[in-house]
Each structure stands twice: as structure tokens, then as C-alpha cells.
N, C-alpha and C. Protein backbone atom coordinates (compact mmCIF):
# COMPACT_ATOMS: atom_id res chain seq x y z
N UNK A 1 93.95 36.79 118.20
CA UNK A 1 93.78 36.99 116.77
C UNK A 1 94.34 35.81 116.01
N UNK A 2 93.73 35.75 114.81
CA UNK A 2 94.35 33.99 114.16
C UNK A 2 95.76 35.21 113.75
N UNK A 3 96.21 34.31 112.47
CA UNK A 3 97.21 34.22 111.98
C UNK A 3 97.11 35.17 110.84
N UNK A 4 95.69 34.95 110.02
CA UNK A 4 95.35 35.62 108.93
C UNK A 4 95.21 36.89 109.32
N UNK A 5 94.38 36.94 110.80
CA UNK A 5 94.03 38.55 110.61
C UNK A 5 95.16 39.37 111.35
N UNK A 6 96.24 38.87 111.80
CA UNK A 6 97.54 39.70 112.25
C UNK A 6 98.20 39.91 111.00
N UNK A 7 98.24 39.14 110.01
CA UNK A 7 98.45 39.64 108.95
C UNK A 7 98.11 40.95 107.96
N UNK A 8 96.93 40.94 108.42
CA UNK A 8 96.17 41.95 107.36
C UNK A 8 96.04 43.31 108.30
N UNK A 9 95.98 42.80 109.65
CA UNK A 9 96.15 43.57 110.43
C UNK A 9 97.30 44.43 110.67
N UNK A 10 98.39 44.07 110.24
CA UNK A 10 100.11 44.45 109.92
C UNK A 10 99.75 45.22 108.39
N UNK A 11 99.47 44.86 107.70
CA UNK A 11 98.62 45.40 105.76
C UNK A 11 98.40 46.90 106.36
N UNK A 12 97.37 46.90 107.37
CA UNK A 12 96.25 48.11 106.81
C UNK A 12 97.00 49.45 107.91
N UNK A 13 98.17 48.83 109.13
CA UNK A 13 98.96 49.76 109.71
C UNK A 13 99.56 50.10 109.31
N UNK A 14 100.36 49.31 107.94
CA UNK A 14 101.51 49.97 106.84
C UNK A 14 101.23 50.39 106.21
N UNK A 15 99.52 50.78 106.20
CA UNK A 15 98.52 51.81 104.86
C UNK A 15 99.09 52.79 105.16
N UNK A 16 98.62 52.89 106.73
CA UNK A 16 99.15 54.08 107.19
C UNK A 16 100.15 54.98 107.01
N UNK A 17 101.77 54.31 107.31
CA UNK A 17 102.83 55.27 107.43
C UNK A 17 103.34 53.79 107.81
N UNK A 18 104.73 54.24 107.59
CA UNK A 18 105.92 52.83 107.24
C UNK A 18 106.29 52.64 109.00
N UNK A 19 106.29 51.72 108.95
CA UNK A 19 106.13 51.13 110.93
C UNK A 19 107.89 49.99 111.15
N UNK A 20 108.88 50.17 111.85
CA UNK A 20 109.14 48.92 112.59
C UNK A 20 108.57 48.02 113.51
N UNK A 21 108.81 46.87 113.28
CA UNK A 21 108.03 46.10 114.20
C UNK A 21 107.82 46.54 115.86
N UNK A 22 108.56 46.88 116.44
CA UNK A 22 107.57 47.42 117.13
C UNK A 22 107.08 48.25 118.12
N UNK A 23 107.03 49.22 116.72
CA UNK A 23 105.86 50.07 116.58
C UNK A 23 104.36 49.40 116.16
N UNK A 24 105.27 48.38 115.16
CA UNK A 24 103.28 47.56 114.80
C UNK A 24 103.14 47.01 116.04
N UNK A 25 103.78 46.23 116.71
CA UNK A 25 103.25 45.35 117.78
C UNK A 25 102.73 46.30 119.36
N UNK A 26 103.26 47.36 118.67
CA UNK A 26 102.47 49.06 120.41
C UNK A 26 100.76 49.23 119.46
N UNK A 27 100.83 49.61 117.93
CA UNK A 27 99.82 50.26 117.44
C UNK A 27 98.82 49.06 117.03
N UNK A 28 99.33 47.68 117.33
CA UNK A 28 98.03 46.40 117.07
C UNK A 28 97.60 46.67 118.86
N UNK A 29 98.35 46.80 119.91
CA UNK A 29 98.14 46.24 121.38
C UNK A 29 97.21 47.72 121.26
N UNK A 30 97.28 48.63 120.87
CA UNK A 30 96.31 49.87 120.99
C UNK A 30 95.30 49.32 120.95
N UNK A 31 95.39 48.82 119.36
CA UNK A 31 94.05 49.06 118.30
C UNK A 31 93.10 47.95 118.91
N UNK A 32 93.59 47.22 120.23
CA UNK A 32 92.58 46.03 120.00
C UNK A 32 92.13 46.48 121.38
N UNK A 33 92.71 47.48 122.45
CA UNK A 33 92.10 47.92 123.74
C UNK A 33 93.60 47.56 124.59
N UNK A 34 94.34 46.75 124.23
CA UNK A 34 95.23 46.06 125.04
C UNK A 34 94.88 44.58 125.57
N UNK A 35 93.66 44.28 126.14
CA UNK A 35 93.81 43.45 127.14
C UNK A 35 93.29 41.85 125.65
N UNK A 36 92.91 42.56 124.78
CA UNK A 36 91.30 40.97 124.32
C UNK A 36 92.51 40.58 123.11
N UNK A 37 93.34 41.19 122.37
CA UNK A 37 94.36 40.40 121.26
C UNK A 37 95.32 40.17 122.11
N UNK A 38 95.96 39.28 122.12
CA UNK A 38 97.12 38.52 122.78
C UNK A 38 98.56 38.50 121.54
N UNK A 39 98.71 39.61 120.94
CA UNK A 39 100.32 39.24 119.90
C UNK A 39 100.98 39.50 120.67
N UNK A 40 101.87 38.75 120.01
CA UNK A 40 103.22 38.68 120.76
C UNK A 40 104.24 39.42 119.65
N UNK A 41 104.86 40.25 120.16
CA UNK A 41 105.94 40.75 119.54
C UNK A 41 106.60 39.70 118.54
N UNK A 42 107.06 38.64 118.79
CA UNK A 42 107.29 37.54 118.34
C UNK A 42 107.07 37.63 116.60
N UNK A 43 105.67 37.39 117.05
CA UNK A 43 103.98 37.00 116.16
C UNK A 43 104.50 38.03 115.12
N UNK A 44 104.52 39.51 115.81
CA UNK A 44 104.79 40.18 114.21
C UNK A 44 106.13 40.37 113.60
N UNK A 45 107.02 39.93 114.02
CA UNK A 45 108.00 40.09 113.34
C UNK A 45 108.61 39.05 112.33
N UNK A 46 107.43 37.52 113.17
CA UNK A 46 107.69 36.68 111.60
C UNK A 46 106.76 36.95 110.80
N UNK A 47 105.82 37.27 110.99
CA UNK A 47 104.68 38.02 110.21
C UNK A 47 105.32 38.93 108.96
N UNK A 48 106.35 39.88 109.39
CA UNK A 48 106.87 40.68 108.58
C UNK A 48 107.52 40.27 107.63
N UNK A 49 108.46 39.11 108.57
CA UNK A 49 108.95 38.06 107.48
C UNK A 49 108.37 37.60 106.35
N UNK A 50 107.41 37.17 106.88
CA UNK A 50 106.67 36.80 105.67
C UNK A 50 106.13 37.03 104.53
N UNK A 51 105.54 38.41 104.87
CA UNK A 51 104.84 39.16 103.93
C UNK A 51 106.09 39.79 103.42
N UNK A 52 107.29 40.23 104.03
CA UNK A 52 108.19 40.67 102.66
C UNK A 52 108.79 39.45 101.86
N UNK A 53 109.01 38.17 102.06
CA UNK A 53 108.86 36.93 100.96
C UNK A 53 107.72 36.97 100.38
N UNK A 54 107.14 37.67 100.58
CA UNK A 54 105.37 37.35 99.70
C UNK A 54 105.30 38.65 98.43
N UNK A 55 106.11 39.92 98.72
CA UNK A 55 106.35 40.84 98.15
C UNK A 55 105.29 41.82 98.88
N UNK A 56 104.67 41.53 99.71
CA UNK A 56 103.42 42.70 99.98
C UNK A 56 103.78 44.16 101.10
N UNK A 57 105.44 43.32 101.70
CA UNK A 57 105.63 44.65 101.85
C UNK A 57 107.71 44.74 102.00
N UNK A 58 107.96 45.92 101.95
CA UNK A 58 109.52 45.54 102.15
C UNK A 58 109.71 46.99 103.15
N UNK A 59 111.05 46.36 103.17
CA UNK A 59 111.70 47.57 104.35
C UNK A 59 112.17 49.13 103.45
N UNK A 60 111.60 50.25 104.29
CA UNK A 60 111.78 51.30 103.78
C UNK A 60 113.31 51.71 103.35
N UNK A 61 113.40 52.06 101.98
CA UNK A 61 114.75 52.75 101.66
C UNK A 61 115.17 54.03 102.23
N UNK A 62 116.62 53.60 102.65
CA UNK A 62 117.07 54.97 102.81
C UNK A 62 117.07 55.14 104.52
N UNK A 63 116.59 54.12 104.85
CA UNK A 63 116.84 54.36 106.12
C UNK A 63 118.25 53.38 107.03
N UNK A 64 118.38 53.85 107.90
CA UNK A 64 119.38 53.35 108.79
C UNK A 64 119.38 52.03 109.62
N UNK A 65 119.31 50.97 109.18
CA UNK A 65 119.18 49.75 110.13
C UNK A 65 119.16 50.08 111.80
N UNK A 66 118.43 49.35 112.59
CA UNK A 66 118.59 49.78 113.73
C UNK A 66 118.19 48.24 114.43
N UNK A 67 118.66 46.94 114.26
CA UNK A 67 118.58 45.61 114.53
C UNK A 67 117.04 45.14 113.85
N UNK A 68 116.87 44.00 113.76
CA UNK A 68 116.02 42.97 113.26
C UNK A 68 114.50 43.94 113.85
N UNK A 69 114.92 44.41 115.05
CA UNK A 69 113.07 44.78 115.89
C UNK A 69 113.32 46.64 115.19
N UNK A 70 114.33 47.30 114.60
CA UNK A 70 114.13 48.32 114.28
C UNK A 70 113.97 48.74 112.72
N UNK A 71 113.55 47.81 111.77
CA UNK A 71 113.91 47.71 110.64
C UNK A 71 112.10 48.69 110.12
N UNK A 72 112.19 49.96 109.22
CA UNK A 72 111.06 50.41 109.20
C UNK A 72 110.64 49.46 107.66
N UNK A 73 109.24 48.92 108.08
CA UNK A 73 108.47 48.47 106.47
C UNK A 73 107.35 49.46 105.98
N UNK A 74 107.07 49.20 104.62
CA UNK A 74 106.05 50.10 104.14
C UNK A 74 105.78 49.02 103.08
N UNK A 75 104.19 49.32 102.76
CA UNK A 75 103.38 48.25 102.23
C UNK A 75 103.92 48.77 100.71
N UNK A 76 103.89 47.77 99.67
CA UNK A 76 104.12 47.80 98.09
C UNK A 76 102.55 48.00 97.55
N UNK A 77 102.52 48.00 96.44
CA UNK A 77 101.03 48.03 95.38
C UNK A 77 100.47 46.64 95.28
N UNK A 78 101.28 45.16 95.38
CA UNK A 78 101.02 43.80 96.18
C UNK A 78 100.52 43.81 97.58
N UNK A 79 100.91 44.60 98.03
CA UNK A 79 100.30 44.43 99.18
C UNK A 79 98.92 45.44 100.05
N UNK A 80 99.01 46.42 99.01
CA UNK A 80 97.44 46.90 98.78
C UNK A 80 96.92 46.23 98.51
N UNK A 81 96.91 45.75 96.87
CA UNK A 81 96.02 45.08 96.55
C UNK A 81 95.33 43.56 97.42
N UNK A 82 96.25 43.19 98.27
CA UNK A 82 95.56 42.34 99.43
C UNK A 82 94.77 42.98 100.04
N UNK A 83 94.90 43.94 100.92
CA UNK A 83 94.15 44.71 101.41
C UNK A 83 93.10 45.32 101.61
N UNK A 84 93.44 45.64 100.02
CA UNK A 84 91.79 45.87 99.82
C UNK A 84 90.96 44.59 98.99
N UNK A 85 91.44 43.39 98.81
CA UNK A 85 90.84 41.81 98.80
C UNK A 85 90.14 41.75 100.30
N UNK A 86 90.96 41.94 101.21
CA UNK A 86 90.55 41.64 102.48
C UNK A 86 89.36 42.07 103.09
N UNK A 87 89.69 43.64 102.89
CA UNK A 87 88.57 44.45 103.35
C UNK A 87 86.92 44.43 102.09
N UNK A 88 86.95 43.33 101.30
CA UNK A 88 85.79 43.57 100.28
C UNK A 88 84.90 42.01 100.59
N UNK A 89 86.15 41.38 101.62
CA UNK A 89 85.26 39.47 101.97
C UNK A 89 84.94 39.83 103.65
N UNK A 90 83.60 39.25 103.59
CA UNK A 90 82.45 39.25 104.65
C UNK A 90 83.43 38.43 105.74
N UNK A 91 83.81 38.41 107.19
CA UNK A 91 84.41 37.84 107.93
C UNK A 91 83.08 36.25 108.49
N UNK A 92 83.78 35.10 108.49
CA UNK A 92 82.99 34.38 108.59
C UNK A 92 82.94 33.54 109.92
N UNK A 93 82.30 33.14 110.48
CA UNK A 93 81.87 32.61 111.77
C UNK A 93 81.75 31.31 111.65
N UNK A 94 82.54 30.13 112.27
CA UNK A 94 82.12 28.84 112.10
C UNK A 94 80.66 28.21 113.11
N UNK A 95 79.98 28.87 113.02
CA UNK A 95 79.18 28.43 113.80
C UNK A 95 78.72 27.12 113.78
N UNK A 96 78.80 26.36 112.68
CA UNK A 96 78.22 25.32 112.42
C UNK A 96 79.39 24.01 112.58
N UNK A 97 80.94 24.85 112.92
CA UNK A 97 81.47 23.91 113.43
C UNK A 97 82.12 24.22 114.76
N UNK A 98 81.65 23.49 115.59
CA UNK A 98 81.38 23.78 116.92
C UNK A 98 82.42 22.56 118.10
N UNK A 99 83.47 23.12 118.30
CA UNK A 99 83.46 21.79 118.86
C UNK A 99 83.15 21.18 120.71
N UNK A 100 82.32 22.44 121.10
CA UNK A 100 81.97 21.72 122.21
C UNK A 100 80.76 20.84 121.77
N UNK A 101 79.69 21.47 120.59
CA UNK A 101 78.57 20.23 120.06
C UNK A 101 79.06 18.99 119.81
N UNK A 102 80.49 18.92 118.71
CA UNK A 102 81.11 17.61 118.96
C UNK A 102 81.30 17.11 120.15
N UNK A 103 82.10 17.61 120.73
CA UNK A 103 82.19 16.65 122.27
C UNK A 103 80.98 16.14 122.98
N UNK A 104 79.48 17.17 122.23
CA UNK A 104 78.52 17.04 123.29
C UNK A 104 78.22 15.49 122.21
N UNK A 105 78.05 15.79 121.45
CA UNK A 105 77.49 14.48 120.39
C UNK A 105 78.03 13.41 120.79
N UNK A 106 79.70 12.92 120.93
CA UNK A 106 80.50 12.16 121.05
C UNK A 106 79.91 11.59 122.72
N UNK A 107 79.98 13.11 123.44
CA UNK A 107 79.24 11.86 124.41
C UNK A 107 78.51 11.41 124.80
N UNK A 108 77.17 11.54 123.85
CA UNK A 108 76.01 10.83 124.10
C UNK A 108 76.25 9.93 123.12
N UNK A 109 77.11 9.25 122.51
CA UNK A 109 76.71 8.28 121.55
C UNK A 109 77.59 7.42 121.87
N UNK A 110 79.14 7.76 122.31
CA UNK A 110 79.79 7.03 123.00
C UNK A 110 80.16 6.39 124.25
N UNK A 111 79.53 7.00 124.90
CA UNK A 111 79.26 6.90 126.65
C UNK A 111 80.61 6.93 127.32
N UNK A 112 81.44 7.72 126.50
CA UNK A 112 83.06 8.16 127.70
C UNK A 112 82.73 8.56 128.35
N UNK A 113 81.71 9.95 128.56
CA UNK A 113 81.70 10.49 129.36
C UNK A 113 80.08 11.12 129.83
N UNK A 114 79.45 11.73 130.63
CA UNK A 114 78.10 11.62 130.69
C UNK A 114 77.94 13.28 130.47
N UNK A 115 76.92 13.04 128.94
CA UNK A 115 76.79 14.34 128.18
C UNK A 115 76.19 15.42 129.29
N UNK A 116 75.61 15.30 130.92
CA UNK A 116 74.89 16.00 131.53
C UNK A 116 76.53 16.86 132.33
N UNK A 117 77.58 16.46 132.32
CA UNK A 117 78.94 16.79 133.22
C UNK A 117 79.41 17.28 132.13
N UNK A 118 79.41 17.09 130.95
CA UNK A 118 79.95 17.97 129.48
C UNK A 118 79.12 19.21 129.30
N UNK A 119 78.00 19.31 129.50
CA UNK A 119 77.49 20.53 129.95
C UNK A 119 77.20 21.98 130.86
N UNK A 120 77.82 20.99 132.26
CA UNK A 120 78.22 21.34 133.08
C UNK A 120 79.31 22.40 133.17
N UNK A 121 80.51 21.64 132.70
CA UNK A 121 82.09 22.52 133.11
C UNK A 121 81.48 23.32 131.69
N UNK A 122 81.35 23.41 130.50
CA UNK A 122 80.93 24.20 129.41
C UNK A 122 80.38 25.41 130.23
N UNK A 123 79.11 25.17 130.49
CA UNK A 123 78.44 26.20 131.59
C UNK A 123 79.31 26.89 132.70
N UNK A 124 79.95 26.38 133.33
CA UNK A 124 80.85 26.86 134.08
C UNK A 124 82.15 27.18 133.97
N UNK A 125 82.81 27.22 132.65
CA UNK A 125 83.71 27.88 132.20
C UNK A 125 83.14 29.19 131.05
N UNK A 126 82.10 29.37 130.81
CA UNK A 126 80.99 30.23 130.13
C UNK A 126 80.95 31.33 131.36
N UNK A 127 80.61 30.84 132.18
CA UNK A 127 79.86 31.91 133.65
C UNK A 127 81.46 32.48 133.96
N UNK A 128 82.66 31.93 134.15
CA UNK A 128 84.13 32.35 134.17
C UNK A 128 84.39 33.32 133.51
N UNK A 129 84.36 33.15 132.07
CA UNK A 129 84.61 33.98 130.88
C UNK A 129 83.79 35.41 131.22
N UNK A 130 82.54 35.28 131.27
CA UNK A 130 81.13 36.36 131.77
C UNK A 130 81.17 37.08 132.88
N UNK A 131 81.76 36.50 133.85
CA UNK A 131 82.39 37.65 135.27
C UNK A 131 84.00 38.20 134.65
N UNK A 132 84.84 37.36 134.16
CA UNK A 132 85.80 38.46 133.75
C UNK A 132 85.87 39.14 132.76
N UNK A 133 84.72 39.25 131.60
CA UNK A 133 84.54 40.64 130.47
C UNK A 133 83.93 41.43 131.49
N UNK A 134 82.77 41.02 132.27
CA UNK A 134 81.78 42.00 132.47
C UNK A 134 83.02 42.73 134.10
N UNK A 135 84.03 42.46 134.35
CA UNK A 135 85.12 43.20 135.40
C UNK A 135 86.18 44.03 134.72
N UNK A 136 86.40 43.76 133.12
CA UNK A 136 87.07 44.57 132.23
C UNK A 136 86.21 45.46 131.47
N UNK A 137 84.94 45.05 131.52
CA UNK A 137 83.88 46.36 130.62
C UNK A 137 83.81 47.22 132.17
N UNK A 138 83.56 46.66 133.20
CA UNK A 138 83.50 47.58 133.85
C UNK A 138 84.87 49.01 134.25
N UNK A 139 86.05 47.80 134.25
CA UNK A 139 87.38 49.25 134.19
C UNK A 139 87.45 49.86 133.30
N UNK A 140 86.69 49.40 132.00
CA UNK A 140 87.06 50.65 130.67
C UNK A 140 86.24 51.45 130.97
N UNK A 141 84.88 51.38 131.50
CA UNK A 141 84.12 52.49 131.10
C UNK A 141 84.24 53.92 131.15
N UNK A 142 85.90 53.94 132.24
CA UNK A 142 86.27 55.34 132.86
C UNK A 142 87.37 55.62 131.78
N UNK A 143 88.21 54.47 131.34
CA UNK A 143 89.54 55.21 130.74
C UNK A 143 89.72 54.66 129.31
N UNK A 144 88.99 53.51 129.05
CA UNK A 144 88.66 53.19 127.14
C UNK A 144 88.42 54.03 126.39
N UNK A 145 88.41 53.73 125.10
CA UNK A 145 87.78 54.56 123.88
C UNK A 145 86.56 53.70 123.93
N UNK A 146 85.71 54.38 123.25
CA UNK A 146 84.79 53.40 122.99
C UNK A 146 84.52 52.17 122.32
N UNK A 147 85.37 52.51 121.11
CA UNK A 147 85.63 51.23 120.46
C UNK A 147 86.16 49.58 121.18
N UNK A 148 86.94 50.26 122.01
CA UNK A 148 87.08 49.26 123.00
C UNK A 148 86.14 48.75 123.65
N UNK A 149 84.73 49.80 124.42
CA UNK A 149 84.49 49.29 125.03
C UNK A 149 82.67 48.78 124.19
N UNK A 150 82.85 48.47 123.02
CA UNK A 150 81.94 48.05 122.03
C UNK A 150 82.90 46.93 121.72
N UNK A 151 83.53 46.44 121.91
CA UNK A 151 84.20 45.17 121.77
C UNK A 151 83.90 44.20 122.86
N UNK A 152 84.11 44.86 123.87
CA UNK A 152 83.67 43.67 125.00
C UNK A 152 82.28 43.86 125.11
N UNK A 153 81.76 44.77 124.63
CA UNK A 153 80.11 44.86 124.70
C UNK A 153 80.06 43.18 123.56
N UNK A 154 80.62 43.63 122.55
CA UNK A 154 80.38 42.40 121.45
C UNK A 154 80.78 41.09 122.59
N UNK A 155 81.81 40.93 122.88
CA UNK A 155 82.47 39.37 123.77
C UNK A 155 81.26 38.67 124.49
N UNK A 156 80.48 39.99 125.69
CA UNK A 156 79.96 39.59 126.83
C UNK A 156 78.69 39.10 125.87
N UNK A 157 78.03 39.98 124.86
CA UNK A 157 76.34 39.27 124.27
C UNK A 157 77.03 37.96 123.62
N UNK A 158 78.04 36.90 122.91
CA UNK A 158 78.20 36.18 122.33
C UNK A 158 78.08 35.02 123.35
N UNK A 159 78.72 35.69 124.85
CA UNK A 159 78.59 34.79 125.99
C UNK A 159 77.52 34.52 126.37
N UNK A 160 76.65 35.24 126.52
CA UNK A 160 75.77 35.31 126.99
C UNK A 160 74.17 34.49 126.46
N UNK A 161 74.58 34.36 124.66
CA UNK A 161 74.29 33.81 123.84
C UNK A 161 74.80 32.68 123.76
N UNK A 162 75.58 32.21 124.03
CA UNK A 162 76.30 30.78 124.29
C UNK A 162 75.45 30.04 125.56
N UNK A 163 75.33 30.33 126.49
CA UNK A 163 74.95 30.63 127.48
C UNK A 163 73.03 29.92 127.74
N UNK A 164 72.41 30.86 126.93
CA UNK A 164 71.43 30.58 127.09
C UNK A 164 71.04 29.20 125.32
N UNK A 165 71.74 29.18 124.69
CA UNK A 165 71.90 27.89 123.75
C UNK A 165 72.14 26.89 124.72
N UNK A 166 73.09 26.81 125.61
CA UNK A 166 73.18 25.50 126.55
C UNK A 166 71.83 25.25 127.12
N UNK A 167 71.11 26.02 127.24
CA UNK A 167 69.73 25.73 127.91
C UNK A 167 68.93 25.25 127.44
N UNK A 168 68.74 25.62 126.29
CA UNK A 168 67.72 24.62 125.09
C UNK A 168 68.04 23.48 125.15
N UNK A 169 69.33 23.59 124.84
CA UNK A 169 70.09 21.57 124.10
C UNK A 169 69.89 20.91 125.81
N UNK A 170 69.95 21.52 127.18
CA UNK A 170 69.88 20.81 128.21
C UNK A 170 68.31 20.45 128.25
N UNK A 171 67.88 21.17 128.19
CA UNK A 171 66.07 21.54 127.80
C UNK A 171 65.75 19.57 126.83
N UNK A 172 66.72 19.61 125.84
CA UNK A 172 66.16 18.44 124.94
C UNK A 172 67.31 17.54 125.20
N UNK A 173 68.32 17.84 126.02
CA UNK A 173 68.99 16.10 125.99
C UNK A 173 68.80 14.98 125.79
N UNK A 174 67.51 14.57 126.79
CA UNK A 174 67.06 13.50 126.73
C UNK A 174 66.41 13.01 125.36
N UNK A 175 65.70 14.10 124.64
CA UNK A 175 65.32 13.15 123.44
C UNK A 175 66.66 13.54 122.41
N UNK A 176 67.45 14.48 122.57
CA UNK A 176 68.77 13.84 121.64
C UNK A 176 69.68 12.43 121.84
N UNK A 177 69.19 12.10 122.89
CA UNK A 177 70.23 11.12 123.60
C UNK A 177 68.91 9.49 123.23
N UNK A 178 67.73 9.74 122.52
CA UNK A 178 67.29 8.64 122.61
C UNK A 178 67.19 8.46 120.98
N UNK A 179 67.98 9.63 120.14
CA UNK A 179 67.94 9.80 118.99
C UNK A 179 69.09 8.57 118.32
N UNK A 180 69.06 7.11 117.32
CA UNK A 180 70.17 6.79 117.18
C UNK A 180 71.01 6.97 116.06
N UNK A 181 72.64 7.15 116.01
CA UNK A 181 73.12 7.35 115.03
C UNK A 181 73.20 6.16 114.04
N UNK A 182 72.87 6.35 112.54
CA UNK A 182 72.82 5.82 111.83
C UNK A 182 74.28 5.81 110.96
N UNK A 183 75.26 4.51 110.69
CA UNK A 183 76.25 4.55 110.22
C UNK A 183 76.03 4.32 108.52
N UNK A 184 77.17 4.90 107.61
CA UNK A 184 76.54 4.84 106.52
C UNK A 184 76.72 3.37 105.87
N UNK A 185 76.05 3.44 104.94
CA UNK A 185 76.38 1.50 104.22
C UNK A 185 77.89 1.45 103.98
N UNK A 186 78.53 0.55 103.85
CA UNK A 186 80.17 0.20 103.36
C UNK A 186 80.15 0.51 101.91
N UNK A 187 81.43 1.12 101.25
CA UNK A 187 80.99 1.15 99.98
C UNK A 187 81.63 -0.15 99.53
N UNK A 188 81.36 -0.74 98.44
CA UNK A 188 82.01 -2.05 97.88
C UNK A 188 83.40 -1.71 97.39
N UNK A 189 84.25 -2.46 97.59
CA UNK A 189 85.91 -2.43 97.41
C UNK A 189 86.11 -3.02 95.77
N UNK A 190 87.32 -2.45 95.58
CA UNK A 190 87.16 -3.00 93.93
C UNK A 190 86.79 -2.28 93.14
N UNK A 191 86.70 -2.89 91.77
CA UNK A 191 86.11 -2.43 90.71
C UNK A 191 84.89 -2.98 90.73
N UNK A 192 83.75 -2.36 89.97
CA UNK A 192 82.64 -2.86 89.57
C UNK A 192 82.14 -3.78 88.83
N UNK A 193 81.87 -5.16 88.89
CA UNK A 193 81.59 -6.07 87.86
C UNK A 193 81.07 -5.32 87.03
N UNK A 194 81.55 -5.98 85.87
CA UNK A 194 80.65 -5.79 84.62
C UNK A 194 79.05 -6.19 84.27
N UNK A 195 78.02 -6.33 83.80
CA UNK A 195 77.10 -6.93 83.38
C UNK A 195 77.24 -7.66 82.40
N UNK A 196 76.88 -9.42 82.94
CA UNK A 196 76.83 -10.20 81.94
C UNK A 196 76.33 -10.10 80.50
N UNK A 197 77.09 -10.04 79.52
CA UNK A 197 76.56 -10.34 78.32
C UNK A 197 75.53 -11.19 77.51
N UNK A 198 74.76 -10.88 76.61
CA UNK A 198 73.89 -12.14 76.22
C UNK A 198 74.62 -12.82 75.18
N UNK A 199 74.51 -13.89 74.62
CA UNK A 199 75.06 -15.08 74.17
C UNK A 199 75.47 -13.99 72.66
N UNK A 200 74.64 -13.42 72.21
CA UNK A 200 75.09 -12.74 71.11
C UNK A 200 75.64 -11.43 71.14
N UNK A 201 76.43 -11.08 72.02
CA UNK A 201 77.36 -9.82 72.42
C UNK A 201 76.83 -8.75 72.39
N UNK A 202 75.07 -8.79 72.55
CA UNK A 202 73.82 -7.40 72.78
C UNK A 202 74.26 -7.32 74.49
């Protein structure tokens, strides 16, 4: 999970009912199946930090300290109102910035390395990824929720879709690779001359 969405992800568990850390860091390792979010206990407790410097949430009154990992928080009316900011913006996909396409670009134009072996380990760390969802969709199917196991349903088609995109671009290498890059003009340094004047200051 990035950074942002353990955040918001910490938001919408303190919708719930007021949590110590961790309790958030048992009820995020639930919510995601266990095995596909990787937080670290760590992760949410500066997390917590944070968001109570931010005001969006503070530690419940009235309760009994029980060290730094037992401290219960509950979200403020700041920190709704994130929340429901969060939950009203479309989650976005960089698809268009890609950086195995960079590497693939870089090495057909630079010749470090030969764009047909950059395709290669891609492909074969793709087929890696694709035998171990499709060995974890297979152990949930007996003891998951479903939600879980509509998550790795989502992982394995993105792979799989990755997957068969390498085939096209291998499909046209050769005429991307006879395609040349065009660098842009230099811009001129300086200021801009002026235009000469005519003798009568028109």
C-alpha cells in the first residue's frame, strides 16, 4: 500500500470505533486478506503520528495509557472531513507512466542494453508473479472471504494483461527500434534582441 492510502486507510478504521495501533495494524492485515498489503506495524504508528499533528485524529479521552503501541485514537470532524474527500476522488492508475516502457525506450535508443533481453526478464518476472497469485488464489478458495479472493482475482487479470501487452510491443520492436528520436531545438540563452529601430524612432 503507498503511504496515502495507509493513511486513509487508518481514517475510515477510526470511522469505525476508536482503535490502538495495533489493533489498526491486526484490522488493516485483515482487511487486505493478510498476504497482498505488506504494513508494518511500524508504518502505522508513524502514520498515527502524523495525522494527530495534522488534527485528523487524537487519542481517546479518558482512557488509561498503556505504552506508545497501546494508546486508543478516534477520528475528529478534520478528519472526517478527509475521508469523505477521499472516498468522493476516482483512484488513479499511472498507466501512462510506465517504467519498464522507459527502460524499454532507453534501450532501444541507447544501446546499453539489447531491448529483446529487457523483454525477456520483464516476461519472466511477469510469469513469477502469475504462478505465485494463481498458488495463493488457489489456498483462499477454501478459507478466504471473498473479497479477498476478488482481489487476487483483480492481481492475476492485470498480470495477465501485462503479459499479453509484452506481445504486441515484441510483435513491433523492430519497427519501434527503426523509429528515430528526434531531440528538441536548443532554446536561445539570454534575453531577446530587440528589433532594430527605423531612423525616425517608428
Amino acid at each position: 500500500m503507498t503511504r496515502m492510502s495507509v493513511r486513509h486507510a487508518v481514517l475510515g478504521l477510526l470511522h469505525q470505533r476508536a482503535r490502538h495501533g495495533y489493533e489498526l495494524h491486526a484490522a488493516l492485515t485483515s482487511l487486505g486478506g493478510g498476504e497482498l498489503w505488506d504494513v508494518k506495524a511500524a508504518q502505522i504508528y508513524a502514520t498515527l503520528d502524523r495525522l494527530a499533528e495534522s488534527g485528523l485524529v487524537r487519542e481517546q479521552p479518558g482512557t488509561q495509557s498503556g505504552g506508545p503501541q497501546r494508546r486508543p485514537f478516534e477520528l475528529t470532524d478534520e478528519g472526517l472531513v478527509e475521508l469523505r474527500s477521499w472516498f468522493s476522488m476516482p483512484v488513479k492508475n499511472a498507466y501512462q507512466r510506465d517504467e519498464f516502457f522507459l527502460k524499454l525506450m532507453l534501450a532501444i535508443t541507447s544501446a546499453v542494453e539489447e531491448p529483446y533481453a529487457v523483454l525477456r526478464t520483464q516476461r519472466a518476472s511477469l510469469y513469477r508473479d502469475l504462478h505465485e497469485l494463481m498458488g495463493q488464489r488457489q489456498d483462499a478458495s477454501a478459507r478466504a472471504a471473498l473479497a479477498h479472493q476478488l482481489q487476487l482475482e483483480q492481481a492475476v487479470l492485470h498480470v495477465e494483461a501485462d503479459l499479453r501487452w509484452l506481445e504486441r510491443i515484441e510483435a513491433r520492436l523492430d519497427d519501434m527500434s527503426k523509429q528515430t528520436t528526434v531531440d528538441p531545438a536548443p532554446k536561445p540563452r539570454g534575453r531577446p534582441r530587440k528589433p532594430p529601430q527605423s531612423p525616425d524612432g517608428e
